[in-house]
C-alpha atoms as a PDB file:
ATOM      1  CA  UNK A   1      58.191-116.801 -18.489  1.00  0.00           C
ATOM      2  CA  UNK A   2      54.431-117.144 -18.005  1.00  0.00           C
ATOM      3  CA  UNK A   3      52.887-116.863 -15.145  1.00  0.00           C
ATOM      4  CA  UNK A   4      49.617-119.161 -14.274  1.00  0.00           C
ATOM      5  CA  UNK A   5      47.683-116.417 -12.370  1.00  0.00           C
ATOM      6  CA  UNK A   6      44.598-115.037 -12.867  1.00  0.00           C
ATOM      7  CA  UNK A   7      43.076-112.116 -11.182  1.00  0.00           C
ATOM      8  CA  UNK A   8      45.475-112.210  -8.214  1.00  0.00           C
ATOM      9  CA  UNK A   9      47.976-109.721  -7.477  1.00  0.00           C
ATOM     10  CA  UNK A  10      51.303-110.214  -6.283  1.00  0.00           C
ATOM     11  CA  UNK A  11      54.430-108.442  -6.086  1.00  0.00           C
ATOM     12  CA  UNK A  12      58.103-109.085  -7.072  1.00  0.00           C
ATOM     13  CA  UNK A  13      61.325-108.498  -6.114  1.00  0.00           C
ATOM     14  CA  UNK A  14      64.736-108.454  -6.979  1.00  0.00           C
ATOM     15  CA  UNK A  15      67.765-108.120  -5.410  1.00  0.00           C
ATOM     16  CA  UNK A  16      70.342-106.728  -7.781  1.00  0.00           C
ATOM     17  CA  UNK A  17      68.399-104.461  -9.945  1.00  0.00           C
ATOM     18  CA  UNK A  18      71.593-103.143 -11.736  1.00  0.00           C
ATOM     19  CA  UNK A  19      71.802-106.939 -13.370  1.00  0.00           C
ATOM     20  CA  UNK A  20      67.793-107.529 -14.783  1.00  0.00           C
ATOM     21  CA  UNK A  21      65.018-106.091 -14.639  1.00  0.00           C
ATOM     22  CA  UNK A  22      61.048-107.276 -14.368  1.00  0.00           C
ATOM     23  CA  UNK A  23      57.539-106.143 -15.193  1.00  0.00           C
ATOM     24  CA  UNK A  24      54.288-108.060 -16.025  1.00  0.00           C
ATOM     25  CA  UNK A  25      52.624-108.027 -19.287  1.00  0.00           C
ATOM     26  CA  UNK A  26      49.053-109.644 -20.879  1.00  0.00           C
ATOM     27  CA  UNK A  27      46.988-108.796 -18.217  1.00  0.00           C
ATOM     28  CA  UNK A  28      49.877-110.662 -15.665  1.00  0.00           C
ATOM     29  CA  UNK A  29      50.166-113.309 -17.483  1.00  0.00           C
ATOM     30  CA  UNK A  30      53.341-112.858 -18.774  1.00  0.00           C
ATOM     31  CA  UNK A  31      56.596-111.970 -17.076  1.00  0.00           C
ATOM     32  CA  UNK A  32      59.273-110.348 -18.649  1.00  0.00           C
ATOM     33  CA  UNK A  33      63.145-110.366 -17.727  1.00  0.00           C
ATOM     34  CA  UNK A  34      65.576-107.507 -19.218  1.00  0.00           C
ATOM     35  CA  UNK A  35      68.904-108.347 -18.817  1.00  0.00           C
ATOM     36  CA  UNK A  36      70.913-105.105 -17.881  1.00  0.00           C
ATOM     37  CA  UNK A  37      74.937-106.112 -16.975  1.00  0.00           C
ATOM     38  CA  UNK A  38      76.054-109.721 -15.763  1.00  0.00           C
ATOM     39  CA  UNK A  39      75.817-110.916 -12.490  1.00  0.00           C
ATOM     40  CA  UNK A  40      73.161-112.943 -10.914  1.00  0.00           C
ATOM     41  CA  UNK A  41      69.854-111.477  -9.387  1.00  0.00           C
ATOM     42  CA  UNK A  42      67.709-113.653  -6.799  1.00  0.00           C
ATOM     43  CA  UNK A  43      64.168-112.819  -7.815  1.00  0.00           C
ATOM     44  CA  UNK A  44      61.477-113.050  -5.073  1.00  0.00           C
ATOM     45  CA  UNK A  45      57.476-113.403  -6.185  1.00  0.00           C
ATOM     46  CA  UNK A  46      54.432-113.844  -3.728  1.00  0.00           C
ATOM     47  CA  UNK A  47      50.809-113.181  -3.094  1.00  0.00           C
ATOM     48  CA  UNK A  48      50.157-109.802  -2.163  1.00  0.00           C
ATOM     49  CA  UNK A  49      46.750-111.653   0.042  1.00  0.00           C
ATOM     50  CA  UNK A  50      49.208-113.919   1.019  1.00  0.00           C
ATOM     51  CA  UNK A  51      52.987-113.235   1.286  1.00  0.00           C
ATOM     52  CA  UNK A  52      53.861-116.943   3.063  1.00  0.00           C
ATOM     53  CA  UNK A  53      53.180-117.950  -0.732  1.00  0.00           C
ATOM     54  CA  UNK A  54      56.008-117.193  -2.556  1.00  0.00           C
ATOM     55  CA  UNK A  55      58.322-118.274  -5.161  1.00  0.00           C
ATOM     56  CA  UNK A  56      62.802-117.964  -5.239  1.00  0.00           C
ATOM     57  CA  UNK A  57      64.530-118.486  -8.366  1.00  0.00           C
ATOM     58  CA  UNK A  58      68.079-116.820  -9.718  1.00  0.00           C
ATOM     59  CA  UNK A  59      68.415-115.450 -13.206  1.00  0.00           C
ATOM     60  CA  UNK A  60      71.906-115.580 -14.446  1.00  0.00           C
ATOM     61  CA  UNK A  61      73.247-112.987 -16.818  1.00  0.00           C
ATOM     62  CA  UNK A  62      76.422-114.096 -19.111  1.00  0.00           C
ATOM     63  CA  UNK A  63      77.857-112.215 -22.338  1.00  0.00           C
ATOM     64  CA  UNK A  64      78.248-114.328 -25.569  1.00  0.00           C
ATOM     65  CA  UNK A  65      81.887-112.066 -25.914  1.00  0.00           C
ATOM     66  CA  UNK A  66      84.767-113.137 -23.668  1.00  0.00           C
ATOM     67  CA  UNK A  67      86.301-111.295 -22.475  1.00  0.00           C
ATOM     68  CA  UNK A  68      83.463-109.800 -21.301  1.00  0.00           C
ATOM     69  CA  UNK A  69      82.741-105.876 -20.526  1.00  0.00           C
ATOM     70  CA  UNK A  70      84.141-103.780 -19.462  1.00  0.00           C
ATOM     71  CA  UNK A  71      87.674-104.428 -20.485  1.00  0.00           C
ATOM     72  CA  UNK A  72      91.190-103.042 -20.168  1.00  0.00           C
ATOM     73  CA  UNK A  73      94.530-103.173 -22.111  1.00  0.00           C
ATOM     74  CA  UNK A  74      97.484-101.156 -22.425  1.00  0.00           C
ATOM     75  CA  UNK A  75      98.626 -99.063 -25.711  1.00  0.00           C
ATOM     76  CA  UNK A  76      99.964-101.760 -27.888  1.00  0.00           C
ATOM     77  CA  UNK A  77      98.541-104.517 -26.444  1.00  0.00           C
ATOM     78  CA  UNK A  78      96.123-107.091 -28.086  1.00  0.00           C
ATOM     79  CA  UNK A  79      92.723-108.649 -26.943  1.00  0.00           C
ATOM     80  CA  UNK A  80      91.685-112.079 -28.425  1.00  0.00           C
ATOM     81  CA  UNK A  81      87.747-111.693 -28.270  1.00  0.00           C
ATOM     82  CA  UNK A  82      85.826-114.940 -28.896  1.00  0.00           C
ATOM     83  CA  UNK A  83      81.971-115.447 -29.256  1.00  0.00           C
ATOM     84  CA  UNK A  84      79.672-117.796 -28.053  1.00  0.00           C
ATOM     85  CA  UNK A  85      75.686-119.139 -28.978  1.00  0.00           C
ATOM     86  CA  UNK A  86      76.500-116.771 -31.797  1.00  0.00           C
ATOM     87  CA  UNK A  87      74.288-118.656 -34.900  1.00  0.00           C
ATOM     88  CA  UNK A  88      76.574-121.871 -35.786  1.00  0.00           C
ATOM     89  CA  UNK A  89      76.845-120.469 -39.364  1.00  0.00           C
ATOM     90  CA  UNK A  90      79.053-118.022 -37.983  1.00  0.00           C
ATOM     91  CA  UNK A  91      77.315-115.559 -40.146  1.00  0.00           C
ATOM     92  CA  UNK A  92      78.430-112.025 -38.321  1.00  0.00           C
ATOM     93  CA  UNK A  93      81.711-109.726 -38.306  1.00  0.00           C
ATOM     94  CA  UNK A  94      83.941-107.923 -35.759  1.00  0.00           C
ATOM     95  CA  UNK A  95      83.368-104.508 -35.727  1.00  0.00           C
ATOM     96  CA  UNK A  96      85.189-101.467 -33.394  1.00  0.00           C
ATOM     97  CA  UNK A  97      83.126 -98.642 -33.096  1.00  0.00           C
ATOM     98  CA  UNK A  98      86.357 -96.244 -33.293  1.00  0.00           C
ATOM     99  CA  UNK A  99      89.499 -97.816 -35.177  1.00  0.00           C
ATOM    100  CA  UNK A 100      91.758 -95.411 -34.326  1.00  0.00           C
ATOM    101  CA  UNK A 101      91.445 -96.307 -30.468  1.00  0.00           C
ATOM    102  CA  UNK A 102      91.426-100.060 -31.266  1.00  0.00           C
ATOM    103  CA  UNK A 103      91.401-102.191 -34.630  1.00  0.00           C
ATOM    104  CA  UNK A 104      89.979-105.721 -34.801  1.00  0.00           C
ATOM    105  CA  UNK A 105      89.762-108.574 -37.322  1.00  0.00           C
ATOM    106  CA  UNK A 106      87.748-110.699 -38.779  1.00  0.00           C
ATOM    107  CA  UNK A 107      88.919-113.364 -36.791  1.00  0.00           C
ATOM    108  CA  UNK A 108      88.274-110.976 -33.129  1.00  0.00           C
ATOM    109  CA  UNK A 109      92.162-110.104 -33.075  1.00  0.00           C
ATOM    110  CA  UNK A 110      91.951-106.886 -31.718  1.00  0.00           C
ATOM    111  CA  UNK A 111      95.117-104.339 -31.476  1.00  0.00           C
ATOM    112  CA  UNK A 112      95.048-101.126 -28.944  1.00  0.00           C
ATOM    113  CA  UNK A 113      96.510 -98.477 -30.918  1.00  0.00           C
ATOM    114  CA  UNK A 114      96.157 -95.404 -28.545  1.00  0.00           C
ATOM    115  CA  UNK A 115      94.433 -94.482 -25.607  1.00  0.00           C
ATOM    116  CA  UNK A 116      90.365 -94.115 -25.321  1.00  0.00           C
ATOM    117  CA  UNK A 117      87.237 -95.528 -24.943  1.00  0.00           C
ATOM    118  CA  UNK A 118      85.637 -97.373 -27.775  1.00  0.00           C
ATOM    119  CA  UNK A 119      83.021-100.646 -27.959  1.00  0.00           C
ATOM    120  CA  UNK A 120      83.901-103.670 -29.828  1.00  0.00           C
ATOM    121  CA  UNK A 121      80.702-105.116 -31.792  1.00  0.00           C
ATOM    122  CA  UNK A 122      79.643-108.121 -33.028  1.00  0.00           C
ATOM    123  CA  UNK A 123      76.359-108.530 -35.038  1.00  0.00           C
ATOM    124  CA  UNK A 124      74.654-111.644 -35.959  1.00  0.00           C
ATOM    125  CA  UNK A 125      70.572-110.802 -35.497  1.00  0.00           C
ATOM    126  CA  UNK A 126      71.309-108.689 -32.762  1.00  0.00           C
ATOM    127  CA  UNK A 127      74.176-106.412 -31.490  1.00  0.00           C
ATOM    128  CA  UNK A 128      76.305-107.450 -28.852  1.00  0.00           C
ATOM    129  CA  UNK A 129      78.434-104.786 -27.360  1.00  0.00           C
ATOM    130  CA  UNK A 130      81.676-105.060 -25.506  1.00  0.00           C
ATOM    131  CA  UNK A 131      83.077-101.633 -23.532  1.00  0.00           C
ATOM    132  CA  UNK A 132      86.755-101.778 -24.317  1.00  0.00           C
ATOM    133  CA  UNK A 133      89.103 -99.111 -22.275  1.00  0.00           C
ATOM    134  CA  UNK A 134      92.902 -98.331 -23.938  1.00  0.00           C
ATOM    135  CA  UNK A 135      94.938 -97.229 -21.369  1.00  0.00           C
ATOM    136  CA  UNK A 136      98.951 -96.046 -20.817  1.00  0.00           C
ATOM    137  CA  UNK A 137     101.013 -96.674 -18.247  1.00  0.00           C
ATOM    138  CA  UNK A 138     102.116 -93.453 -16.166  1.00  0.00           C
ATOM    139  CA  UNK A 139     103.907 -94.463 -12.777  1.00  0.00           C
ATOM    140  CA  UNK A 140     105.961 -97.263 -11.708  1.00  0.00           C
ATOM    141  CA  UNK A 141     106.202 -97.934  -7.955  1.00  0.00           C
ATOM    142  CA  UNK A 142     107.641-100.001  -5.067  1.00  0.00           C
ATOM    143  CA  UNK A 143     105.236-102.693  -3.380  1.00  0.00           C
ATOM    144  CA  UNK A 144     107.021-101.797   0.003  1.00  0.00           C
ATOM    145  CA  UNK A 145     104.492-104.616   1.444  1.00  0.00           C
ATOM    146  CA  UNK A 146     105.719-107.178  -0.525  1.00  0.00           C
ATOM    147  CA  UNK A 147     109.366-106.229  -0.459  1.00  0.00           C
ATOM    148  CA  UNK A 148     112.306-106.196   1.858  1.00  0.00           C
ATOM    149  CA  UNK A 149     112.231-103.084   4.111  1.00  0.00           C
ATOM    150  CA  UNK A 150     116.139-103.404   4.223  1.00  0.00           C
ATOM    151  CA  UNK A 151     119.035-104.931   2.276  1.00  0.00           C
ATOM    152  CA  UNK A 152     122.631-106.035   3.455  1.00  0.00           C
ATOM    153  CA  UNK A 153     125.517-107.262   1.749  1.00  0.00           C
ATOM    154  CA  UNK A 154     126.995-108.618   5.140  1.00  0.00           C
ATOM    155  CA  UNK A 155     126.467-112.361   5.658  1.00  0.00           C
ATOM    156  CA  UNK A 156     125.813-112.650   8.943  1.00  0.00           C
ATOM    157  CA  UNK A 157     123.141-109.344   9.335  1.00  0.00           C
ATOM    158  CA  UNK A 158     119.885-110.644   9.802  1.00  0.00           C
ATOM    159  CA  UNK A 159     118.306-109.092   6.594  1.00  0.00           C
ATOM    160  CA  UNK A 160     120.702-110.633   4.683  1.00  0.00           C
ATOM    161  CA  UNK A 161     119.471-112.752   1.857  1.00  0.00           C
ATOM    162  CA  UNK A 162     120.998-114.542  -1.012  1.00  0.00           C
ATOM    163  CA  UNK A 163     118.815-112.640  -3.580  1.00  0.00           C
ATOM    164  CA  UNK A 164     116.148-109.756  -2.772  1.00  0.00           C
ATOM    165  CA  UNK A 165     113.049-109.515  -4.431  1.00  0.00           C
ATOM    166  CA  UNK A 166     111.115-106.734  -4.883  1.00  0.00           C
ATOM    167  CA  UNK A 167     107.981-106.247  -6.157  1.00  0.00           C
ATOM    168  CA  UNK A 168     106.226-103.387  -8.207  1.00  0.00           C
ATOM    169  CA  UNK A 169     102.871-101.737  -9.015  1.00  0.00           C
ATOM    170  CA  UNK A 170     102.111 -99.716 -12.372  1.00  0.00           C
ATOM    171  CA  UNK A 171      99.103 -97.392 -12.309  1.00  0.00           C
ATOM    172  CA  UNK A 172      97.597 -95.400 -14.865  1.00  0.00           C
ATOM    173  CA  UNK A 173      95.448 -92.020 -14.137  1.00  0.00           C
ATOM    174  CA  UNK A 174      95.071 -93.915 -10.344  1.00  0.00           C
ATOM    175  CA  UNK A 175      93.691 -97.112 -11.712  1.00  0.00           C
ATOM    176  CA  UNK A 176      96.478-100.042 -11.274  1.00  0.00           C
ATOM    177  CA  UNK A 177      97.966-101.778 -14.239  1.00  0.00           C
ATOM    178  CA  UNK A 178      97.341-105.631 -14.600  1.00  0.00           C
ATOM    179  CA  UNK A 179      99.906-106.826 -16.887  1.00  0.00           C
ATOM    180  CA  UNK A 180      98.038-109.886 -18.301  1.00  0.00           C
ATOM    181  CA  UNK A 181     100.783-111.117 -20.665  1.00  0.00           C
ATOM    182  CA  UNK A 182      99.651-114.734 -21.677  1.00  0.00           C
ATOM    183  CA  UNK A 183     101.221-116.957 -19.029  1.00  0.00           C
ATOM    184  CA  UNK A 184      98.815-119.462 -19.668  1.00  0.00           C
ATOM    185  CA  UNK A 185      96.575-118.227 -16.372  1.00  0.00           C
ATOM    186  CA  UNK A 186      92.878-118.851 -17.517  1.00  0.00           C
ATOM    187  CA  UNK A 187      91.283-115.582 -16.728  1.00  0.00           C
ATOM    188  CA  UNK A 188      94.668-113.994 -18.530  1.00  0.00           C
ATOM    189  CA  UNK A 189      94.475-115.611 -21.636  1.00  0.00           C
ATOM    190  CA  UNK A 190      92.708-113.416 -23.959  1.00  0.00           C
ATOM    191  CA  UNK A 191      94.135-110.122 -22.721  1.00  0.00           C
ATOM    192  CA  UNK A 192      98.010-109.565 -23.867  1.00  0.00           C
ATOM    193  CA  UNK A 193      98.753-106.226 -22.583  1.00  0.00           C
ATOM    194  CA  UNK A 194     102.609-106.930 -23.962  1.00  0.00           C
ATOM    195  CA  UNK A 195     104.268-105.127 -21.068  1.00  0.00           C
ATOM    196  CA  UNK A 196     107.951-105.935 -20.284  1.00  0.00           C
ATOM    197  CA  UNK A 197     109.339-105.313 -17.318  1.00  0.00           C
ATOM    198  CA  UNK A 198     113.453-104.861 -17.067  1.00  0.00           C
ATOM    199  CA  UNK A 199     115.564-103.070 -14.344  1.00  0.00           C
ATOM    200  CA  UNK A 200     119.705-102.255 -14.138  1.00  0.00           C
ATOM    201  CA  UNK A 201     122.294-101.298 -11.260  1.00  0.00           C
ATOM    202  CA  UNK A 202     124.362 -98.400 -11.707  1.00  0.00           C
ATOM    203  CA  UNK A 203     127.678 -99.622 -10.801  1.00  0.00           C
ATOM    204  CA  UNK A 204     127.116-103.291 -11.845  1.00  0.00           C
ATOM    205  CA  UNK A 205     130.586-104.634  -9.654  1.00  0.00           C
ATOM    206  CA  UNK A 206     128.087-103.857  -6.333  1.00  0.00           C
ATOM    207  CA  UNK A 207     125.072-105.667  -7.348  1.00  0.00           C
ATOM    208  CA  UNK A 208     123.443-107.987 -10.223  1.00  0.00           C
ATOM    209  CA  UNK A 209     119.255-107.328 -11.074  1.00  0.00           C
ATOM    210  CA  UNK A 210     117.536-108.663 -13.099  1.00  0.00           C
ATOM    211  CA  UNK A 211     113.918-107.448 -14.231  1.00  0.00           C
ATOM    212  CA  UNK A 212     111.007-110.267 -14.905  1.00  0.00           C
ATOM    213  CA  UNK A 213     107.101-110.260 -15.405  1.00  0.00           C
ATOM    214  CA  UNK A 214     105.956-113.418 -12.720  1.00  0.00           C
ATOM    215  CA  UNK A 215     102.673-114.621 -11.650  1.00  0.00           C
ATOM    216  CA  UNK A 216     102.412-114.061  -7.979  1.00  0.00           C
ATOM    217  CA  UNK A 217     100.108-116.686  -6.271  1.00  0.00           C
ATOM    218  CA  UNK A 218     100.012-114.396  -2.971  1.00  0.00           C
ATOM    219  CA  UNK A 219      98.687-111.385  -5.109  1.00  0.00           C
ATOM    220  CA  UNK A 220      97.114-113.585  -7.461  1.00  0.00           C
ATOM    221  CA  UNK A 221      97.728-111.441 -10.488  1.00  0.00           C
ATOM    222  CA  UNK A 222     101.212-111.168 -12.615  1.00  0.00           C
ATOM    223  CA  UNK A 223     103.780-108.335 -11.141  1.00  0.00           C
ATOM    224  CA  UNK A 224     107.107-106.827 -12.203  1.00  0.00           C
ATOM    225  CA  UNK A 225     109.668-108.308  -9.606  1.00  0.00           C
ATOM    226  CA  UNK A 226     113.401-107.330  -9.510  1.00  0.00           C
ATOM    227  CA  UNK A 227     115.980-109.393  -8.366  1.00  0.00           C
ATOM    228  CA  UNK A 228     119.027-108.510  -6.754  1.00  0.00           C
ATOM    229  CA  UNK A 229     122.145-110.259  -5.275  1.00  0.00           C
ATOM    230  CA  UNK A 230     124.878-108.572  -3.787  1.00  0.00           C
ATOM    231  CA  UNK A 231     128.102-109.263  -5.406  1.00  0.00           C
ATOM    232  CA  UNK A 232     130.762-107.652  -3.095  1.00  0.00           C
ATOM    233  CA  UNK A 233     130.451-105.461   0.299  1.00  0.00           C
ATOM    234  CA  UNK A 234     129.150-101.555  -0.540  1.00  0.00           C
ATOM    235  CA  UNK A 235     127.539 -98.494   1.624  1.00  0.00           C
ATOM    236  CA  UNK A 236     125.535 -97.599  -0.594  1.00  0.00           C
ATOM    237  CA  UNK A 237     123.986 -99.071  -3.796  1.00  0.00           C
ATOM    238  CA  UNK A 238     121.873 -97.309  -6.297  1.00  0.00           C
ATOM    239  CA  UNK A 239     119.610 -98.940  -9.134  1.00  0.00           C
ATOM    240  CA  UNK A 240     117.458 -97.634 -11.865  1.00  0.00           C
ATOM    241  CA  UNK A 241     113.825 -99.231 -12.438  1.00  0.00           C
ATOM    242  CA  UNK A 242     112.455 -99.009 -15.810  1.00  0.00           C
ATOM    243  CA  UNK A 243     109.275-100.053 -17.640  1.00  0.00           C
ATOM    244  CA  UNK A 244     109.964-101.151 -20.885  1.00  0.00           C
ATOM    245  CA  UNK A 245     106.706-100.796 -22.805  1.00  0.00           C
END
């Protein structure tokens, strides 16, 4: 960007100095942006003699790699990374900075083989790096705030219900698992974190579950829901959650 000043100072500003950054070259002629993360920054310049002149404009920060960085997937999962204003000869290659954590094709297919931390590269003139976090699942609990606080197998209780639903969370070292299993959700699509989500009664005569991966537009994200209906009057019913992975 070039600035048509001469001999007059002025001063910038910028508002989210963890997304760019700005300094003046050729005797302030010339202003140069550094891109840092992505986000947006609102960039303020004026006249130090004169601060009522000023100047507003928003630089926009994107990543050529979707999905961008940082991101997360499960052990055994896949990510489908795709570039973009890459050179149209397509003249560059997939590289992962650590195989072992997470292998990739030629094509961006990349598979998580086993927990870490590793970047995914591509090259072209420049290097383009995406942060890429392989995580396991290590806790599966009940979302009592999206659940029924009570079940009954008698008809005319008022918590009865023809079929209970009750919803999950899975974290990993405190950070919560997002399933992201391709159900055609836009911001899902590339991340395929192959989770499967199942869940059985222990005396099946009392009860019939049944274990699913949904989309939940309340929570806005997918979650691992069982379903129960009560098949004949009990006192007490037991049944086992697993995570099938």
């Amino acid at each position: 960007m070039i600035l048509d000043i001469d001999n007059v100072e002025f001063s910038l500003h910028i508002t989210n100095p963890k997304i760019v950054d700005l300094k003046v070259l050729n005797f302030e002629q010339t202003l140069i942006v550094k891109a840092k993360s992505i986000g947006s920054s609102i960039c303020f310049i004026s006249l130090d003699e004169n601060p009522n002149v000023f100047d507003v404009f928003v630089i926009n920060v994107g990543s050529i790699v979707t999905p961008s960085s940082p991101v997360y997937v499960h052990v055994g999962g896949a990510v489908y990374f795709t570039a973009s204003s890459v050179h149209s000869n397509n003249d560059y290659k997939w590289i992962s900075e650590d195989p072992q954590i997470m292998d990739i094709t030629n094509n961006g297919k990349a598979s998580a083989l086993k927990e870490g931390k590793t970047n995914i590269m591509i090259s072209d003139t420049i290097h383009h790096l995406t942060r890429v976090i392989v995580y396991k699942a290590t806790k599966i609990f009940l979302n009592e705030a999206m659940s029924p606080s009570k079940i009954t197998s008698i008809p005319n209780n008022p918590y009865y219900q023809d079929e209970y639903h009750f919803h999950f969370r899975v974290i990993s070292d405190e950070r919560e698992v997002k399933f992201f299993n391709n159900v055609g959700k836009a911001s899902n699509e590339q991340i395929n974190n192959n989770l499967k989500f199942d869940c059985e009664a222990k005396d099946n005569d009392l009860l019939q579950v049944k274990g699913e991966i949904i989309y939940s537009e309340t929570e806005k994200q997918q979650v691992p829901i069982c379903h129960i209906v009560m098949k004949q009057y009990g006192s007490n019913y037991y049944v086992i959650f697993c995570l099938f992975i």
